[in-house]
Protein backbone atom coordinates (compact mmCIF):
# COMPACT_ATOMS: atom_id res chain seq x y z
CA UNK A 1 -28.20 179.29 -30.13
CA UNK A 2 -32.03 179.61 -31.00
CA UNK A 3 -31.61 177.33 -33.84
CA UNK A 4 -30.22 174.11 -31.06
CA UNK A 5 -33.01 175.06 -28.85
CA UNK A 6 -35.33 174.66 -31.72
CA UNK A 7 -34.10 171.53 -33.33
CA UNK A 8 -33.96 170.21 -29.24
CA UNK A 9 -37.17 170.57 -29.09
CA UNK A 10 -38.19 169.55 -32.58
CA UNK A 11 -36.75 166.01 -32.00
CA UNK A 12 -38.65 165.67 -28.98
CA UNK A 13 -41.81 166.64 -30.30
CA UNK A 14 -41.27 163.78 -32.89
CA UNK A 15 -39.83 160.92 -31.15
CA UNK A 16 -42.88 161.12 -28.28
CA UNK A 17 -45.16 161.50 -31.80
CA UNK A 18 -43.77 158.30 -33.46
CA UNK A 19 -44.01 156.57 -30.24
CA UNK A 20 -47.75 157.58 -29.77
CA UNK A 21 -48.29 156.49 -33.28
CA UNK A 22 -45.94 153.03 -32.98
CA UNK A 23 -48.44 152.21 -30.04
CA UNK A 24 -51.49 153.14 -31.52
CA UNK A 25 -50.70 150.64 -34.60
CA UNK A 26 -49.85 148.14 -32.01
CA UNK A 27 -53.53 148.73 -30.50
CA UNK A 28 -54.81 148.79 -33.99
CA UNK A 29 -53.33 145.51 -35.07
CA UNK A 30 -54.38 143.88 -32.21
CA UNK A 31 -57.94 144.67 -32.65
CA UNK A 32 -58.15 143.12 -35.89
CA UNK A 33 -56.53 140.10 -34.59
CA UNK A 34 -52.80 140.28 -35.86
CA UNK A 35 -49.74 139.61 -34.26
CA UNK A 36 -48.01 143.05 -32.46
CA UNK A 37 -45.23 141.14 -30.87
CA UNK A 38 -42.86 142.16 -33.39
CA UNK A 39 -42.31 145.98 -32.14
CA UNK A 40 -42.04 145.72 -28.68
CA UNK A 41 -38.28 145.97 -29.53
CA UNK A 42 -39.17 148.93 -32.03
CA UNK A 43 -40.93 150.21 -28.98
CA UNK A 44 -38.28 149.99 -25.87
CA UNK A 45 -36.05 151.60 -28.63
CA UNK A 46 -38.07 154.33 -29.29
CA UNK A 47 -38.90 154.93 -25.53
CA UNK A 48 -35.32 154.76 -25.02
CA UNK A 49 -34.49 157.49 -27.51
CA UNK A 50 -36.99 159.94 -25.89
CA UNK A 51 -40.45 158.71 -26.58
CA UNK A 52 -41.29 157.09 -23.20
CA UNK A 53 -43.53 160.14 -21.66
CA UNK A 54 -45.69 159.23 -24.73
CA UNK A 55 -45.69 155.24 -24.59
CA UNK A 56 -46.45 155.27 -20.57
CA UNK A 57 -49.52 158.52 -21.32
CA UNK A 58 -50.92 156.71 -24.30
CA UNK A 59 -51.13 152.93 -22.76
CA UNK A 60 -53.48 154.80 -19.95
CA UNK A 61 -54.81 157.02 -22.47
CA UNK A 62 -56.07 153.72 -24.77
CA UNK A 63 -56.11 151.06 -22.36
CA UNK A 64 -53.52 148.84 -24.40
CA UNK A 65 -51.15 146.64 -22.81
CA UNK A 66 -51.73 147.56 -19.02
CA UNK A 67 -51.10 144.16 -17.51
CA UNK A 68 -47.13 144.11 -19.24
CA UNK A 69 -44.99 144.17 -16.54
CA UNK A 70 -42.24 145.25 -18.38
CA UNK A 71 -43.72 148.45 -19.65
CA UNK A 72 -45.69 149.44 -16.62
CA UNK A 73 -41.93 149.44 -14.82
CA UNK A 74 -39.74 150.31 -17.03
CA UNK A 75 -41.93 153.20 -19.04
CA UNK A 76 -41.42 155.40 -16.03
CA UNK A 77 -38.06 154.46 -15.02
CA UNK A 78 -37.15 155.36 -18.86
CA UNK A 79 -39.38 158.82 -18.33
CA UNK A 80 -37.61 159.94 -15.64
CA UNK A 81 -34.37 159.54 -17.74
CA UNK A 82 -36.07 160.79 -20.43
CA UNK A 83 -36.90 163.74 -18.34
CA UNK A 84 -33.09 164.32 -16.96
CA UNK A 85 -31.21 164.06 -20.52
CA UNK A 86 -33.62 166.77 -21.66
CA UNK A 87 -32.87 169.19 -18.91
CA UNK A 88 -29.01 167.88 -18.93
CA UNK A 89 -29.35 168.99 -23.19
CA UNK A 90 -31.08 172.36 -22.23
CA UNK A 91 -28.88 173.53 -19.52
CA UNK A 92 -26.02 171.76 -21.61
CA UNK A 93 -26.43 174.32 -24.84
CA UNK A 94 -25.31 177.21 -22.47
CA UNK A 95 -22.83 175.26 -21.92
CA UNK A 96 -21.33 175.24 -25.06
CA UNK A 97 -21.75 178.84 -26.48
């Protein structure tokens, strides 16, 4: 049972990581002028999959891509769901043993 709470939380610590790190590149290839249209999808994808508590913090935390409308509404909607599947997959373990 220790082992599915540990590989839980393992898996969120590095989806919210590659998402911090898929958004800094983004920031990073902006600055030098390329194109960072090309992983917005990567980017919805990995907020959907549990990273979007790191997206939303790190577009305040860097000031990169405030004025999208799509991220500044659907970041938190995808947090709060985010937020509920974890508790659902905690509370869900007891459920199983």
């Amino acid at each position: 049972m220790l082992l599915l709470y540990i590989l839980f939380a393992v898996y969120i610590l590095a989806i919210n990581f590659y998402a911090f790190r898929l958004l800094k590149t983004q920031r990073d290839d902006w600055e030098d002028g390329k194109s960072f249209q090309k992983s917005d999808g990567k980017l919805i994808l990995a907020a959907i999959m549990g990273g979007a508590i790191a997206v939303y913090a790190s577009m305040f935390f860097m000031k990169f891509r405030l004025s999208n409308l799509l991220f500044m509404i659907a970041m938190p909607l995808l947090a709060v769901l985010n937020i509920y599947c974890f508790y659902l997959g905690y509370r869900g373990i007891f459920v199983l043993l």
